[in-house]
N, C-alpha and C. Protein backbone atom coordinates (compact mmCIF):
# COMPACT_ATOMS: atom_id res chain seq x y z
N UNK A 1 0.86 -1.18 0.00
CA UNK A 1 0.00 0.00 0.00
C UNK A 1 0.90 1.23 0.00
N UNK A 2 0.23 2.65 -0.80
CA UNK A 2 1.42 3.30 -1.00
C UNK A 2 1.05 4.40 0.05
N UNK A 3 2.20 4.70 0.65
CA UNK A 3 2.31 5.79 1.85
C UNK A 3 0.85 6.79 1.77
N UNK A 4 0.27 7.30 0.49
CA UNK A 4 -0.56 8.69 0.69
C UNK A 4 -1.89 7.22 1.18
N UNK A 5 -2.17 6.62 0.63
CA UNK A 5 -3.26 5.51 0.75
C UNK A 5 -3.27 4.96 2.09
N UNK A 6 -2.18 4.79 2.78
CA UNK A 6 -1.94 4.67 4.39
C UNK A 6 -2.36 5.69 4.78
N UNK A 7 -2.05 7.15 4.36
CA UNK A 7 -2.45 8.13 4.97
C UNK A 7 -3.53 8.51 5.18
N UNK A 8 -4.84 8.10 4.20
CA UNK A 8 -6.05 8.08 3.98
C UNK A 8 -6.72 7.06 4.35
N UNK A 9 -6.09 6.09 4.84
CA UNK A 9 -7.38 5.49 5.86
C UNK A 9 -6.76 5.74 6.80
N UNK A 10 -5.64 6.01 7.63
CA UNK A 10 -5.58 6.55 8.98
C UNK A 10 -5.88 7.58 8.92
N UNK A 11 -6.37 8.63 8.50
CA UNK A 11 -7.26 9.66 8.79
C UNK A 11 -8.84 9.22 9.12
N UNK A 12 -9.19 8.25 7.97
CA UNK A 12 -10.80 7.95 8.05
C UNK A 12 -10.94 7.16 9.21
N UNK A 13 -10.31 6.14 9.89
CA UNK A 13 -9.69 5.57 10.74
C UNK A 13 -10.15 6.63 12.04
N UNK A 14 -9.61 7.75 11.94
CA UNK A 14 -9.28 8.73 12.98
C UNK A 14 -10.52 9.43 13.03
N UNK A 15 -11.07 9.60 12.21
CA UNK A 15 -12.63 10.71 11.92
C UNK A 15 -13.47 9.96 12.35
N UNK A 16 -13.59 8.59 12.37
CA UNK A 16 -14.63 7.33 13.18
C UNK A 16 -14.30 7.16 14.50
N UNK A 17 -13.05 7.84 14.58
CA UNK A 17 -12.94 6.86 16.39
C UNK A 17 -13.35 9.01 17.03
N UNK A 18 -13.28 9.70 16.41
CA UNK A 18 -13.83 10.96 16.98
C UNK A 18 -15.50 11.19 17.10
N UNK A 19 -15.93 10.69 15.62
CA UNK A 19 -17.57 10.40 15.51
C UNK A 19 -17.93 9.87 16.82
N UNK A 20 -17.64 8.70 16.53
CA UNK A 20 -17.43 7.62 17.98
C UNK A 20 -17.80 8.04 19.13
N UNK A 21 -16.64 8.72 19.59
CA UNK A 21 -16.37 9.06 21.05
C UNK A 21 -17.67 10.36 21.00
N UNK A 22 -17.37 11.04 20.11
CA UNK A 22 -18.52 12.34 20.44
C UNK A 22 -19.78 11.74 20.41
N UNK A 23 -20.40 10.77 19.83
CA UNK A 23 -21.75 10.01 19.91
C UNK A 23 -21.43 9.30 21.40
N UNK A 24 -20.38 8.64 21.72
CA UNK A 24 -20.82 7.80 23.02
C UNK A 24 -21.07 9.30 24.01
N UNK A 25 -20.24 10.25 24.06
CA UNK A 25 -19.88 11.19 24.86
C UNK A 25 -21.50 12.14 25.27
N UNK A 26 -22.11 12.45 23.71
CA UNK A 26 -23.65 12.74 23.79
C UNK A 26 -24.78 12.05 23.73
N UNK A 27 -24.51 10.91 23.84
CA UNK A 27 -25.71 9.73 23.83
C UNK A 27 -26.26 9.46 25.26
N UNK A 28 -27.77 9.73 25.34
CA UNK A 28 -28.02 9.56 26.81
C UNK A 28 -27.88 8.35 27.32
N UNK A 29 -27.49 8.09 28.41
CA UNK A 29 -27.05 7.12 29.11
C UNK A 29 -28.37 5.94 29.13
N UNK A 30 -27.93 4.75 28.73
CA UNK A 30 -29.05 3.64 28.46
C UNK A 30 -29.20 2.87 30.31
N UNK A 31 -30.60 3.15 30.29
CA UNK A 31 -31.16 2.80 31.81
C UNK A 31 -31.79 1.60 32.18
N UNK A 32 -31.81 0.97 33.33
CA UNK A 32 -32.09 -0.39 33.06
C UNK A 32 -33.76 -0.28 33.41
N UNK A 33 -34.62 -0.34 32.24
CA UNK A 33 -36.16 -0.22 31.78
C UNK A 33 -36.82 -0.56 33.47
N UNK A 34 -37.57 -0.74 34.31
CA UNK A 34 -38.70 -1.15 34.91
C UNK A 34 -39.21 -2.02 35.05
N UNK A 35 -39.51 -3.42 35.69
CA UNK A 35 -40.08 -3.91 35.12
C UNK A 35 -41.06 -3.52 34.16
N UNK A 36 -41.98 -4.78 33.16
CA UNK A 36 -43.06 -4.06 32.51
C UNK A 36 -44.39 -4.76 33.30
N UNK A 37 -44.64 -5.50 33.99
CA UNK A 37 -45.46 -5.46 34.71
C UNK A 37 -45.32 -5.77 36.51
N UNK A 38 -44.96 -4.74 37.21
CA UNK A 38 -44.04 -4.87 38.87
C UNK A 38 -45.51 -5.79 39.39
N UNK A 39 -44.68 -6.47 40.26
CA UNK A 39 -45.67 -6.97 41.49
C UNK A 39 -45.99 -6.34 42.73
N UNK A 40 -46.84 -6.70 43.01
CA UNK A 40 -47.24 -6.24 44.40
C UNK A 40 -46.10 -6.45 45.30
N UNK A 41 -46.45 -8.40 45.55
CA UNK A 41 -45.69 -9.19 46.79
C UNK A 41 -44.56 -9.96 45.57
N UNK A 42 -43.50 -10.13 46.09
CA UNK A 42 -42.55 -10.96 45.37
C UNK A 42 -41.86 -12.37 46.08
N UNK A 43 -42.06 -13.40 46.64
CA UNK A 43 -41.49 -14.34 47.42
C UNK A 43 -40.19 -15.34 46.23
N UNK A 44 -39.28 -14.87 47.29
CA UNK A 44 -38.22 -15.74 46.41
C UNK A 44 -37.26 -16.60 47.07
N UNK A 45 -36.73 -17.07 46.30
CA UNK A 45 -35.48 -18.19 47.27
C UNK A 45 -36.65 -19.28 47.98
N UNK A 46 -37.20 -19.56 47.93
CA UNK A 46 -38.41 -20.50 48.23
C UNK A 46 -38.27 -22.08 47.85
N UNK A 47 -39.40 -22.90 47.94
CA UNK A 47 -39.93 -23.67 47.24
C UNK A 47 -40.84 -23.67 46.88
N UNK A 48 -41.75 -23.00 46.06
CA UNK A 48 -42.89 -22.93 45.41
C UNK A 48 -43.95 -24.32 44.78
N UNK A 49 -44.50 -24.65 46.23
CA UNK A 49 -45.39 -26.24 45.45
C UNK A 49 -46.46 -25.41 44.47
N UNK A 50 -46.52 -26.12 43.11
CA UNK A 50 -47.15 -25.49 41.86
C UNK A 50 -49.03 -25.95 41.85
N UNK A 51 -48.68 -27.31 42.39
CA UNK A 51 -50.02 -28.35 42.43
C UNK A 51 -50.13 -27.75 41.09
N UNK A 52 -49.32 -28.17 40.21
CA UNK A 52 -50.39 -28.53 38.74
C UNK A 52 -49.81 -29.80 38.17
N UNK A 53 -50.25 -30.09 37.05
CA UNK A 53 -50.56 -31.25 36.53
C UNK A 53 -48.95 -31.99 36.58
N UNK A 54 -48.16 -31.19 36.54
CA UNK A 54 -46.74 -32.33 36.73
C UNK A 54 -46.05 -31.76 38.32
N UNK A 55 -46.95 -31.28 39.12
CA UNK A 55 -46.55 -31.47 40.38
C UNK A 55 -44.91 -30.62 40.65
N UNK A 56 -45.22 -29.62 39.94
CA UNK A 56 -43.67 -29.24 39.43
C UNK A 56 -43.44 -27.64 41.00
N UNK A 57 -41.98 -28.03 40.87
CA UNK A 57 -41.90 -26.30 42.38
C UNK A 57 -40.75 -25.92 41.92
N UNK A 58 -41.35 -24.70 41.99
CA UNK A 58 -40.54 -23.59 42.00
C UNK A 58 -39.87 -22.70 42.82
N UNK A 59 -39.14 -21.44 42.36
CA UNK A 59 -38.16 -20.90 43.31
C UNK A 59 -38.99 -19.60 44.09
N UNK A 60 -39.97 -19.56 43.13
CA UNK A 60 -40.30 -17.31 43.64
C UNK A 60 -41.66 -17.70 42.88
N UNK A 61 -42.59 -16.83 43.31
CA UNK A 61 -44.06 -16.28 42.67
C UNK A 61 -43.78 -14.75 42.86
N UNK A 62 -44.42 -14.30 41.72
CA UNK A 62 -44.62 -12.66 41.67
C UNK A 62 -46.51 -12.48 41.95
N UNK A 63 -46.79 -11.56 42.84
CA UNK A 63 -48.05 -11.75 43.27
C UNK A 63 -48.60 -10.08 42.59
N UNK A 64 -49.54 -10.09 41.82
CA UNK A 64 -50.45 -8.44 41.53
C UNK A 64 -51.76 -8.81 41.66
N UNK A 65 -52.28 -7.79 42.19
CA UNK A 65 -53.69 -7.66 42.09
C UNK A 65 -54.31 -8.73 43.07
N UNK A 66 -53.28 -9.50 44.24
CA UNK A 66 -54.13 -10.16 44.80
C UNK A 66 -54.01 -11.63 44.11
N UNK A 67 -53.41 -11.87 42.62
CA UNK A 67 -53.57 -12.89 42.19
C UNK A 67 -51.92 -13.63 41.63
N UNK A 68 -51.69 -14.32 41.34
CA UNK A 68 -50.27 -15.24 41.10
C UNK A 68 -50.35 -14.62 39.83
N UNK A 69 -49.09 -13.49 39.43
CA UNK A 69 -48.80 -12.94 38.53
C UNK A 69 -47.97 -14.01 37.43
N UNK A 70 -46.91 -14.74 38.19
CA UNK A 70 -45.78 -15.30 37.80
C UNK A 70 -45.32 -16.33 38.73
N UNK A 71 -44.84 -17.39 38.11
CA UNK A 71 -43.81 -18.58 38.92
C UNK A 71 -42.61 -18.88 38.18
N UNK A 72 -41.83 -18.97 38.83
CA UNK A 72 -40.45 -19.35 37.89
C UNK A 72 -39.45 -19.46 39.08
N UNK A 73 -37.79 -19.27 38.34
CA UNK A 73 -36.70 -19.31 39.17
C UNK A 73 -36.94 -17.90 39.96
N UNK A 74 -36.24 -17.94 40.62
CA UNK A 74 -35.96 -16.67 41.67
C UNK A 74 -35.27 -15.50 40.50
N UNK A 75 -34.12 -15.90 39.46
CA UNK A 75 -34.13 -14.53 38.30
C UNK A 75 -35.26 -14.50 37.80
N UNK A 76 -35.96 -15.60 37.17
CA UNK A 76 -37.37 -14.97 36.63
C UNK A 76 -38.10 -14.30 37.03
N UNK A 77 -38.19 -14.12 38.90
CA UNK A 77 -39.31 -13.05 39.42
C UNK A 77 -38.50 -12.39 39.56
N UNK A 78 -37.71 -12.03 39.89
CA UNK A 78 -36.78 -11.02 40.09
C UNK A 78 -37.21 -9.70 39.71
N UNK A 79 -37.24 -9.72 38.17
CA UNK A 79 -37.94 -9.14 36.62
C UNK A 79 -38.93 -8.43 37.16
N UNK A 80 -40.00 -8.66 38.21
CA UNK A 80 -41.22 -8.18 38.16
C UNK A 80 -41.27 -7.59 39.18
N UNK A 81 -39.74 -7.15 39.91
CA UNK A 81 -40.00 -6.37 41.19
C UNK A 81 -39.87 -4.93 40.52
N UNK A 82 -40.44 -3.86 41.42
CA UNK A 82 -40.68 -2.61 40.87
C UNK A 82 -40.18 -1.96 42.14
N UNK A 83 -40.61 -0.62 42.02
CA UNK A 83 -40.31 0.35 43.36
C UNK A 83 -41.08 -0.10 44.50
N UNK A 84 -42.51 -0.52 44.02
CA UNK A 84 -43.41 -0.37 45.56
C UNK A 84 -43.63 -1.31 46.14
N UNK A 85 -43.02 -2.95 44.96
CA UNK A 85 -42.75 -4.20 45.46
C UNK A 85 -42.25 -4.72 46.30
N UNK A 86 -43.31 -5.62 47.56
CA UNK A 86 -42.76 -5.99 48.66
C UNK A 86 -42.10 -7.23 48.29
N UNK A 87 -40.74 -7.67 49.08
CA UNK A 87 -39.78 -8.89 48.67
C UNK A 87 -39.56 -9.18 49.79
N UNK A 88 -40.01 -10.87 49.57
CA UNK A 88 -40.04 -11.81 51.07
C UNK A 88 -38.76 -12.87 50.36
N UNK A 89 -37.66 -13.06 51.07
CA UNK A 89 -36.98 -13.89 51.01
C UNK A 89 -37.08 -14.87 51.88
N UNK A 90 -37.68 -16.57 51.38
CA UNK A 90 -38.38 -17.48 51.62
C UNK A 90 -37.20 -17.99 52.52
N UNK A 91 -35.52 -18.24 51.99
CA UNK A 91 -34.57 -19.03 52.78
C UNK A 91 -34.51 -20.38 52.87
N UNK A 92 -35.36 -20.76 51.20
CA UNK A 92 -36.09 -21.85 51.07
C UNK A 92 -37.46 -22.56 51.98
N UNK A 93 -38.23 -21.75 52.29
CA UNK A 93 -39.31 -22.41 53.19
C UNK A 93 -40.36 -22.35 51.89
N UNK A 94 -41.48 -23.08 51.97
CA UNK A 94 -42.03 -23.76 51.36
C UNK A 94 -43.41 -23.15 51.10
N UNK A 95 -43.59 -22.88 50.22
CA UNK A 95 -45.20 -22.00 49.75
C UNK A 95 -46.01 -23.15 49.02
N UNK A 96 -47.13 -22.43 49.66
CA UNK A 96 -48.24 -23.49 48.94
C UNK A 96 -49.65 -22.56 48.65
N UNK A 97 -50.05 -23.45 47.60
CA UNK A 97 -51.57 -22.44 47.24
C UNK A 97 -52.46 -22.48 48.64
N UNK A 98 -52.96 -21.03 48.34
CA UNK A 98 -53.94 -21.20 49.37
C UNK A 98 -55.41 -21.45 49.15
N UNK A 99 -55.65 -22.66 50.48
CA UNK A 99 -56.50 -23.16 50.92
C UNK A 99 -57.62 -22.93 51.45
N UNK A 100 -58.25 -22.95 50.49
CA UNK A 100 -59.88 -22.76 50.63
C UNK A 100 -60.96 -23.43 51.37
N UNK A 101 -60.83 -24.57 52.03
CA UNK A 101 -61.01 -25.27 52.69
C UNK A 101 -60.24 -25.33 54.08
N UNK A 102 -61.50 -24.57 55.40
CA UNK A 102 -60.55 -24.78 56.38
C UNK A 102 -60.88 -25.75 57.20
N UNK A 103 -61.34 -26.79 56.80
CA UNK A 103 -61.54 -27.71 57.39
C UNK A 103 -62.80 -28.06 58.69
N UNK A 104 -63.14 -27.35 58.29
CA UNK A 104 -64.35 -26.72 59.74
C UNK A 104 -65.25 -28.08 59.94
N UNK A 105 -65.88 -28.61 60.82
CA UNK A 105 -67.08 -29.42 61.09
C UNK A 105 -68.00 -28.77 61.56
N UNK A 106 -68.83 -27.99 61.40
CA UNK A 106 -69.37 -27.27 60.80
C UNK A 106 -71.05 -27.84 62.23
N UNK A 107 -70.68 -29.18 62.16
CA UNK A 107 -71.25 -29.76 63.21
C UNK A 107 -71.07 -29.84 64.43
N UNK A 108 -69.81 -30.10 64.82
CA UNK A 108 -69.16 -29.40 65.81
C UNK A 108 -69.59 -28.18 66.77
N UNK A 109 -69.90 -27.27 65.59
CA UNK A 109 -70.35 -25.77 66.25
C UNK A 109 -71.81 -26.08 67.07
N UNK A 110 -72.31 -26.63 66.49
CA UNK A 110 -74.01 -26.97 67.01
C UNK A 110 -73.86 -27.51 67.89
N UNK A 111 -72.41 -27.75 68.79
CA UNK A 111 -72.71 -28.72 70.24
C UNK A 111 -72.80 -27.24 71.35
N UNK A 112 -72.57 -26.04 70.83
CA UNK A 112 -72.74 -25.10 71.71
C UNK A 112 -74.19 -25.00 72.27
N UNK A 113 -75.16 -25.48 70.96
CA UNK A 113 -76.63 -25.29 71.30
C UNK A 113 -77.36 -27.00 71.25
N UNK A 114 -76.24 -27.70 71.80
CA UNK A 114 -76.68 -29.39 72.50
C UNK A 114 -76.74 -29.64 73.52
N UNK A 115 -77.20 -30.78 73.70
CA UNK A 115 -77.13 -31.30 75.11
C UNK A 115 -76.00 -32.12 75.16
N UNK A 116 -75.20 -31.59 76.60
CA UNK A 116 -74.18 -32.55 76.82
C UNK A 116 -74.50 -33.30 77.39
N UNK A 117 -73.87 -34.89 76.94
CA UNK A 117 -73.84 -36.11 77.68
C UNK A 117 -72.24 -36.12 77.87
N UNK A 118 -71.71 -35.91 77.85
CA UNK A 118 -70.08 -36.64 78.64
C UNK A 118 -69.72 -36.25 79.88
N UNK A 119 -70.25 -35.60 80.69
CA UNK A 119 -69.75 -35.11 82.29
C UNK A 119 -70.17 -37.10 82.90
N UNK A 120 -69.54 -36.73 83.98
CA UNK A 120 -69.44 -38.25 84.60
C UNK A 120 -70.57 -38.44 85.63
N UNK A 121 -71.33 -37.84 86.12
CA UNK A 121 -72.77 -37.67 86.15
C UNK A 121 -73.46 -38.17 86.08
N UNK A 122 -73.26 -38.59 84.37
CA UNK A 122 -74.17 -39.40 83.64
C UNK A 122 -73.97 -40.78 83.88
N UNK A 123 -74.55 -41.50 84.57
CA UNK A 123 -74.29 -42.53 84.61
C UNK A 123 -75.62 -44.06 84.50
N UNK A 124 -76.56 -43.27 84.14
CA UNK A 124 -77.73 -44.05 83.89
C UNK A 124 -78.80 -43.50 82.15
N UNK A 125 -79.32 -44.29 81.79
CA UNK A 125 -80.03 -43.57 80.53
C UNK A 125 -80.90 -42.39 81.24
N UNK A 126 -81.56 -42.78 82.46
CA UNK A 126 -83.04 -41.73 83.09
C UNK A 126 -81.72 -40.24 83.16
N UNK A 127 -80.04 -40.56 83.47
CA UNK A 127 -79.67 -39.27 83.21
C UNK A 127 -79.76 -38.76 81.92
N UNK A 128 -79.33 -39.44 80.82
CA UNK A 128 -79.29 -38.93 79.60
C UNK A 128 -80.93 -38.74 79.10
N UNK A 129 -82.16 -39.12 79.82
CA UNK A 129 -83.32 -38.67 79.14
C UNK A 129 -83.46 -37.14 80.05
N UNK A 130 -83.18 -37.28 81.53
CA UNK A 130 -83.05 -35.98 82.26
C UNK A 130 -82.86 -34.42 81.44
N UNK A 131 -81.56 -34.93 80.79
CA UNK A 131 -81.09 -34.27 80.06
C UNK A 131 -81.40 -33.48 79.08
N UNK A 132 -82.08 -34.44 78.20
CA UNK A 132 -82.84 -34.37 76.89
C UNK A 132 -84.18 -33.76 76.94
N UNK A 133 -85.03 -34.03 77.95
CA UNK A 133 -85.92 -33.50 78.66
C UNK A 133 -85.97 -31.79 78.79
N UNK A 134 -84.79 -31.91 79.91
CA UNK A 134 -84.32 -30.09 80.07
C UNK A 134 -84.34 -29.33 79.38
N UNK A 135 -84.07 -30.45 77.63
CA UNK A 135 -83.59 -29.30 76.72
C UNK A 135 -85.54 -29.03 75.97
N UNK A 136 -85.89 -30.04 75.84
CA UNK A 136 -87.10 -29.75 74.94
C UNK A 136 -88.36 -29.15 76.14
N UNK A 137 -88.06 -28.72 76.94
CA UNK A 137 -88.92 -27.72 78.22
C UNK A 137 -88.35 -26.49 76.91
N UNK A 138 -87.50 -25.99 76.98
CA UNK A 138 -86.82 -25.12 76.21
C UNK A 138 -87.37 -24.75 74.80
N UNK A 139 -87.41 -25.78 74.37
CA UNK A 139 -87.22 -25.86 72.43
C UNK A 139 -88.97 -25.97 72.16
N UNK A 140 -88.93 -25.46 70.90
CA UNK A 140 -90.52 -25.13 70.56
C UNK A 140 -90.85 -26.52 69.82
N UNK A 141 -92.10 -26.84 69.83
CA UNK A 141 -92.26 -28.30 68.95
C UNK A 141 -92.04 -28.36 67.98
N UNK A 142 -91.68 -29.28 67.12
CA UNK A 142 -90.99 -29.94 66.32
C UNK A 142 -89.57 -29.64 65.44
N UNK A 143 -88.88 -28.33 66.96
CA UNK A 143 -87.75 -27.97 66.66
C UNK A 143 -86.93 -29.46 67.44
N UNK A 144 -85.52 -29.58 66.29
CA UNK A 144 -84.60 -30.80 66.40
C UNK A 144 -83.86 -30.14 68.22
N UNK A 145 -83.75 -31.22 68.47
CA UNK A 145 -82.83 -31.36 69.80
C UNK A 145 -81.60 -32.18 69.61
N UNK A 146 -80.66 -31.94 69.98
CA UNK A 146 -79.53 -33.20 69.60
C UNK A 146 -78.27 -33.07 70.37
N UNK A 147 -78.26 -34.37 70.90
CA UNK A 147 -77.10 -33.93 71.77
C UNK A 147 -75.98 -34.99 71.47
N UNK A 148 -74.60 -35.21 72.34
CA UNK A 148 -73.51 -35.70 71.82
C UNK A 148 -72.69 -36.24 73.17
N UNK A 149 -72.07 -37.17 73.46
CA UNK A 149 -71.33 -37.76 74.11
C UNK A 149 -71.62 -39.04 74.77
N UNK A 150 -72.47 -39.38 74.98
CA UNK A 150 -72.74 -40.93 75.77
C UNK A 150 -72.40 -41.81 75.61
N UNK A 151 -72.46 -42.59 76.28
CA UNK A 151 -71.13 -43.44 76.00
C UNK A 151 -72.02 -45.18 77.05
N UNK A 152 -72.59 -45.74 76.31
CA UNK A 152 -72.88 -46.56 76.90
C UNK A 152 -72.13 -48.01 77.80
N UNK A 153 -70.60 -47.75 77.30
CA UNK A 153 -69.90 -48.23 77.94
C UNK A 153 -69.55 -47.77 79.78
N UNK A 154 -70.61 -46.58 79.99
CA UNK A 154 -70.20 -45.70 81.24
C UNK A 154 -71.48 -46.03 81.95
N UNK A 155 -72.85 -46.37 81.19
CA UNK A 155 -73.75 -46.57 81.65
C UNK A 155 -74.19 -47.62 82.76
N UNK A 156 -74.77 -47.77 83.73
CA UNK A 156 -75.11 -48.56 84.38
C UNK A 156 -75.88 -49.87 83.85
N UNK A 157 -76.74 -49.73 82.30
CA UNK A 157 -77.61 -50.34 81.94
C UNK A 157 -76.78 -50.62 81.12
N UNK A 158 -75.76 -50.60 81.01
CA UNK A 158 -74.78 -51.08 79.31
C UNK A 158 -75.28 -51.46 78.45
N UNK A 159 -76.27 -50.44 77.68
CA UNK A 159 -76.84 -50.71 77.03
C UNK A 159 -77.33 -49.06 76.14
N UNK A 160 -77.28 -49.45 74.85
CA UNK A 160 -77.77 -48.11 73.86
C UNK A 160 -79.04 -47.38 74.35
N UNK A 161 -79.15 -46.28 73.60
CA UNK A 161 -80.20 -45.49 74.24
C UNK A 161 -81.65 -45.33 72.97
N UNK A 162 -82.39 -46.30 73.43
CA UNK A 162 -83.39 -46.09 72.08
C UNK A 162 -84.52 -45.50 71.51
N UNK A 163 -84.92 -45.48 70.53
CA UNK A 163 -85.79 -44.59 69.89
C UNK A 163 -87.29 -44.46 71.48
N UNK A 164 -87.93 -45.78 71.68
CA UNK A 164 -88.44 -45.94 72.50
C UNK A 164 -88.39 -45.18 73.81
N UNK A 165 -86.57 -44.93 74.42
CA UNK A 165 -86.51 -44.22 75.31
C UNK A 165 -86.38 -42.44 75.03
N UNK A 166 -86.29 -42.38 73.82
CA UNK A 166 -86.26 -41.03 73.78
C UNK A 166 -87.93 -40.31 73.06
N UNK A 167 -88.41 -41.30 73.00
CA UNK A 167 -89.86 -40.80 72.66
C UNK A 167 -90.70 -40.37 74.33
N UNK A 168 -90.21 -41.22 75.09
CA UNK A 168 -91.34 -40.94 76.61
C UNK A 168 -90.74 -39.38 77.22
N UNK A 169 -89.68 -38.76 76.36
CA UNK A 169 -89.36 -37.43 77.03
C UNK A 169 -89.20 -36.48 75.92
N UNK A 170 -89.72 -37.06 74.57
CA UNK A 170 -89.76 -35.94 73.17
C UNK A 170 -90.36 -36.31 72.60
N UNK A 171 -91.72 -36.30 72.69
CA UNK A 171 -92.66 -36.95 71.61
C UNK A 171 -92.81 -35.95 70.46
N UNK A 172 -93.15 -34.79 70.99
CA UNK A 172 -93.04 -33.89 69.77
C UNK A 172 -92.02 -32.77 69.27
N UNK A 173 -90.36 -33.67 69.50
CA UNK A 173 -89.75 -32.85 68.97
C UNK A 173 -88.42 -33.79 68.61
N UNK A 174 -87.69 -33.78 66.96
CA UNK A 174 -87.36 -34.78 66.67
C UNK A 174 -85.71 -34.69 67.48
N UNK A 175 -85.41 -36.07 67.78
CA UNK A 175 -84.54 -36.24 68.94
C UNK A 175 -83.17 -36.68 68.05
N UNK A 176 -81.73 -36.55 68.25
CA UNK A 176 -80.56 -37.16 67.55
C UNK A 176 -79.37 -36.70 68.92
N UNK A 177 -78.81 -38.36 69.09
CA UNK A 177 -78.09 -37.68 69.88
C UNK A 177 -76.89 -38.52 69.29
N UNK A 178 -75.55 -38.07 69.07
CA UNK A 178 -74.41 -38.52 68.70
C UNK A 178 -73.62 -39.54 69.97
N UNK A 179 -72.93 -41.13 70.05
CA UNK A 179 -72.64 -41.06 70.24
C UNK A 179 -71.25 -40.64 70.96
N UNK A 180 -70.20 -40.80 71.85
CA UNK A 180 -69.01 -40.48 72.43
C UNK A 180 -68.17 -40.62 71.25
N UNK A 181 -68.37 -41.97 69.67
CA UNK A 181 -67.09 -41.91 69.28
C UNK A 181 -66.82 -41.02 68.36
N UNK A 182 -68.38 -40.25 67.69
CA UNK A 182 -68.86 -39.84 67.01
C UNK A 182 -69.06 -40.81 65.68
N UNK A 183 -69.18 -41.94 65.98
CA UNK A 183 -69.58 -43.11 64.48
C UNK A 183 -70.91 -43.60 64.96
N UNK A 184 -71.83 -43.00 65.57
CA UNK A 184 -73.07 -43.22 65.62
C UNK A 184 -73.53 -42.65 66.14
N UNK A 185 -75.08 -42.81 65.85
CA UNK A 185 -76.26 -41.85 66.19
C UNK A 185 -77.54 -42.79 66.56
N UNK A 186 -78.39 -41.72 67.69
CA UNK A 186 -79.62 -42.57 67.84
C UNK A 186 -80.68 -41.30 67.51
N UNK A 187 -82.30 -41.46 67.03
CA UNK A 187 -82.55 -40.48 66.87
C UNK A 187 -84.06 -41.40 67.53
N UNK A 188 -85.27 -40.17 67.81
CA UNK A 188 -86.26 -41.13 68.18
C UNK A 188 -87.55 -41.06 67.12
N UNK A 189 -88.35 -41.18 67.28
CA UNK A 189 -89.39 -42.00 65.82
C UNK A 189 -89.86 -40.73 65.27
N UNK A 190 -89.67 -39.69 65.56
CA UNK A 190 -90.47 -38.32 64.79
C UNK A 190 -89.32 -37.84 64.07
N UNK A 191 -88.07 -38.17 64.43
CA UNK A 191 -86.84 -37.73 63.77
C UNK A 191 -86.46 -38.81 62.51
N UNK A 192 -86.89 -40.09 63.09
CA UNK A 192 -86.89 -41.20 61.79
C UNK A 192 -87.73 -41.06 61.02
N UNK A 193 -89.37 -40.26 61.34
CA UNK A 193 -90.15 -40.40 60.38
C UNK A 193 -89.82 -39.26 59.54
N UNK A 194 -89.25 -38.10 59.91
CA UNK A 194 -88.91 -36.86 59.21
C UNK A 194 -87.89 -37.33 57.98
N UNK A 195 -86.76 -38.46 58.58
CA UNK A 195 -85.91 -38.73 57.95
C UNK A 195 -86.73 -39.70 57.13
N UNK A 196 -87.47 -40.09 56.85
CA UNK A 196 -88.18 -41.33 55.82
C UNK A 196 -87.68 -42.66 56.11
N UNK A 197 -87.24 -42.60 57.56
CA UNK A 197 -86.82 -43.92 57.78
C UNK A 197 -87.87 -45.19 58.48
N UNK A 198 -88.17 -45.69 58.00
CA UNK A 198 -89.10 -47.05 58.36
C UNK A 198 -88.48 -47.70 59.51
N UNK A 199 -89.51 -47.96 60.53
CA UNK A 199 -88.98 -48.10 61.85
C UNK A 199 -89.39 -50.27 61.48
């Protein structure tokens, strides 16, 4: 190459690395964008149980609006934290969907407005009709009465408590009382006939 031809691309050479520098020098500084959609709640470093069809867990959920924005690795949510995004670092503890079902027995609650049989007291059926009695002085006719604990193994008469005996103290109001293990029930003949049960 002949000397003036050297000379002419190290000039052009030289006019690009000035372009250059004066474009990097006035070019606004490139910013790292926002997420494009931030989360609310962000949980990461976790184990994320997915419960879907391949039972698959993950590292982080991104949470908006109240609802599971995102699941992925802990960089994948990462992405979706913003300014006003709260970030729970899990330390690996273990997330799970929430449960809609709290398990309630629902039956259970109705022993507030039963008759108790389990105090030790009880130790004859005439106590557990006593009982039953007390309550339907109370209760309007053919409102249910029902009570829970007896335990005929405690009884003097070792023996169940039957429709028969709970009719001479509730004729007109239908009777169910649960036993102690809660795997059975006795009810008396206005409560069987309500139920369509053939005596």
């Amino acid at each position: 190459m002949s000397d003036r031809r050297r000379r002419n691309v190290a000039a052009v050479i030289g006019i690009c690395a000035i372009v250059a520098a004066v474009g990097l020098a006035t070019a606004p500084r490139a910013q790292t964008p926002p997420p494009a959609d931030p989360a609310d709640l962000v949980l990461i470093n976790g184990r994320v149980l997915t419960v879907d069809t391949a039972d698959s867990v993950a590292q982080a959920v991104a949470i908006a609006g109240g609802r599971v924005a995102a699941v992925g690795s802990t960089d994948q949510i990462r992405a979706r934290i913003g300014v006003g995004t709260e970030v729970i670092d899990l330390h690996g503890r273990a997330v799970t969907p929430g449960l809609i079902d709290t398990h309630v027995h629902f039956s259970e609650a109705a022993r507030l407005f039963s008759v108790d049989l389990t105090d030790a007291s009880i130790t004859r059926i005439d106590d557990v009709l006593q009982r039953v009695a007390a309550r339907v002085k109370t209760a309007k006719p053919g409102e249910w009465v029902s009570g829970a604990g007896w335990d005929e193994g405690k009884l003097v008469e070792r023996r169940y408590v039957t429709a028969a005996d709970l009719d001479k103290v509730a004729p007109d109001n239908p009777v169910w009382l649960t036993h102690a293990s809660g795997h059975a029930g006795f009810a008396n003949a206005l409560a069987m006939k309500m139920a369509e049960v053939e005596g």
